[in-house]
Protein backbone atom coordinates (compact mmCIF):
# COMPACT_ATOMS: atom_id res chain seq x y z
CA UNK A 1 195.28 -20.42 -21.56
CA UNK A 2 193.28 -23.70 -20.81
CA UNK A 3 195.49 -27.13 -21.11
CA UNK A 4 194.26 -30.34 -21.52
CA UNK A 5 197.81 -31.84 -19.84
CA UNK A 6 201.36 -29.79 -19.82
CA UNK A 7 204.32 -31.70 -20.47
CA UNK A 8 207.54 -30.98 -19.01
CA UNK A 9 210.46 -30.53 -21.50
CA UNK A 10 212.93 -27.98 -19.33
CA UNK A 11 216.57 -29.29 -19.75
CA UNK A 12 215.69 -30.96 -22.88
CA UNK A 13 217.82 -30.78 -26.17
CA UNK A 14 216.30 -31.10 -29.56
CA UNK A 15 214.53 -33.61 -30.73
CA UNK A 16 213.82 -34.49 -27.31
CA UNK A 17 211.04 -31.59 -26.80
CA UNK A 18 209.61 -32.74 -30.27
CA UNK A 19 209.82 -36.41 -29.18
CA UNK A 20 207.92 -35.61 -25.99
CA UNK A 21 205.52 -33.53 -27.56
CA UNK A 22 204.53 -36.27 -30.19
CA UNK A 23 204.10 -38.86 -27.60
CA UNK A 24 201.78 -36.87 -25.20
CA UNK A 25 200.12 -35.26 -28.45
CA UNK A 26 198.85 -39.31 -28.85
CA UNK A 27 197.31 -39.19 -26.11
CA UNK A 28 194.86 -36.34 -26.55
CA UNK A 29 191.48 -36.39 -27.86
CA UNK A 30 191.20 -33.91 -31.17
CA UNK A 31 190.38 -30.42 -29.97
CA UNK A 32 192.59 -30.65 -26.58
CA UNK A 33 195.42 -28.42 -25.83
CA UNK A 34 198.96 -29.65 -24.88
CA UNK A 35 201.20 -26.81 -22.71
CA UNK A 36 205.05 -27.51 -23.65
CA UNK A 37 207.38 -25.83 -21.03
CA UNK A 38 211.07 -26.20 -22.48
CA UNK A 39 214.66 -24.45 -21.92
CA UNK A 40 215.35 -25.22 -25.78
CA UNK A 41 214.89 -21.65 -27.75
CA UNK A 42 215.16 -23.42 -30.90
CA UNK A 43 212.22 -25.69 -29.94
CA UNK A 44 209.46 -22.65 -30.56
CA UNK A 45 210.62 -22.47 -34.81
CA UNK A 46 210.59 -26.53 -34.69
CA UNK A 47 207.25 -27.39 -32.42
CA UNK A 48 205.84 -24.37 -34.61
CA UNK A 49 206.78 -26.42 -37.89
CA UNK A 50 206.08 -29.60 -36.37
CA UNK A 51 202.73 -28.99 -35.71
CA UNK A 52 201.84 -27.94 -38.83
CA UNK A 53 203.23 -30.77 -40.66
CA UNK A 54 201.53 -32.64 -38.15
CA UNK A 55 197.97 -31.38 -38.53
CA UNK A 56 197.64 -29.59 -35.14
CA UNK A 57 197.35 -25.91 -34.33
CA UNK A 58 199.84 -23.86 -32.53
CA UNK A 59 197.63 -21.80 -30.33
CA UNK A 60 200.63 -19.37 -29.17
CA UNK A 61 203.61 -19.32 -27.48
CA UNK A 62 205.32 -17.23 -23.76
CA UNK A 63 208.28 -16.72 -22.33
CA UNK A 64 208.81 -16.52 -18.56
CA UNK A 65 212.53 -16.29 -17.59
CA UNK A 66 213.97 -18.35 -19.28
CA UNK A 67 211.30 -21.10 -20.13
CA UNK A 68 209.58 -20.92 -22.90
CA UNK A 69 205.54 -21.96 -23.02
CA UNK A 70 203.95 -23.43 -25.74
CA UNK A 71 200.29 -24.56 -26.78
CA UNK A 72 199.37 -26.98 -29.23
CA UNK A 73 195.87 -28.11 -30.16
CA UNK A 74 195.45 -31.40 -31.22
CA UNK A 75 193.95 -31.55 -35.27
């Protein structure tokens, strides 16, 4: 999948990934895609919830080893 900009959350702890997420999410243009990478498995159920709250789109989500891969497009 196509990213806009990927952010780098590995070795994170909640809220950090969230935190980070918000923060680069600001500084997209509506329509772009962020890609999360983070070590946090709780952080897929809270970006997920997050976004919606939020008004963006949570375009999917992989796992490779043990990070976890997230896109979010910007409502």
């Amino acid at each position: 999948m196509n990213a806009d900009k990927i952010l780098d959350a590995k070795g994170l702890a909640c809220p950090m990934p969230i935190m980070k997420t918000k923060k680069a999410m600001n500084e997209l243009e509506t329509g772009q895609v962020l890609e999360i990478h983070t070590t946090d498995q709780g952080a897929k159920n809270d970006l997920s919830a997050w976004a919606k709250s939020s008004g963006h789109e949570l375009l999917g989500h992989q796992e490779e080893e043990d990070i976890l891969k997230l896109w979010i497009k910007k409502g």
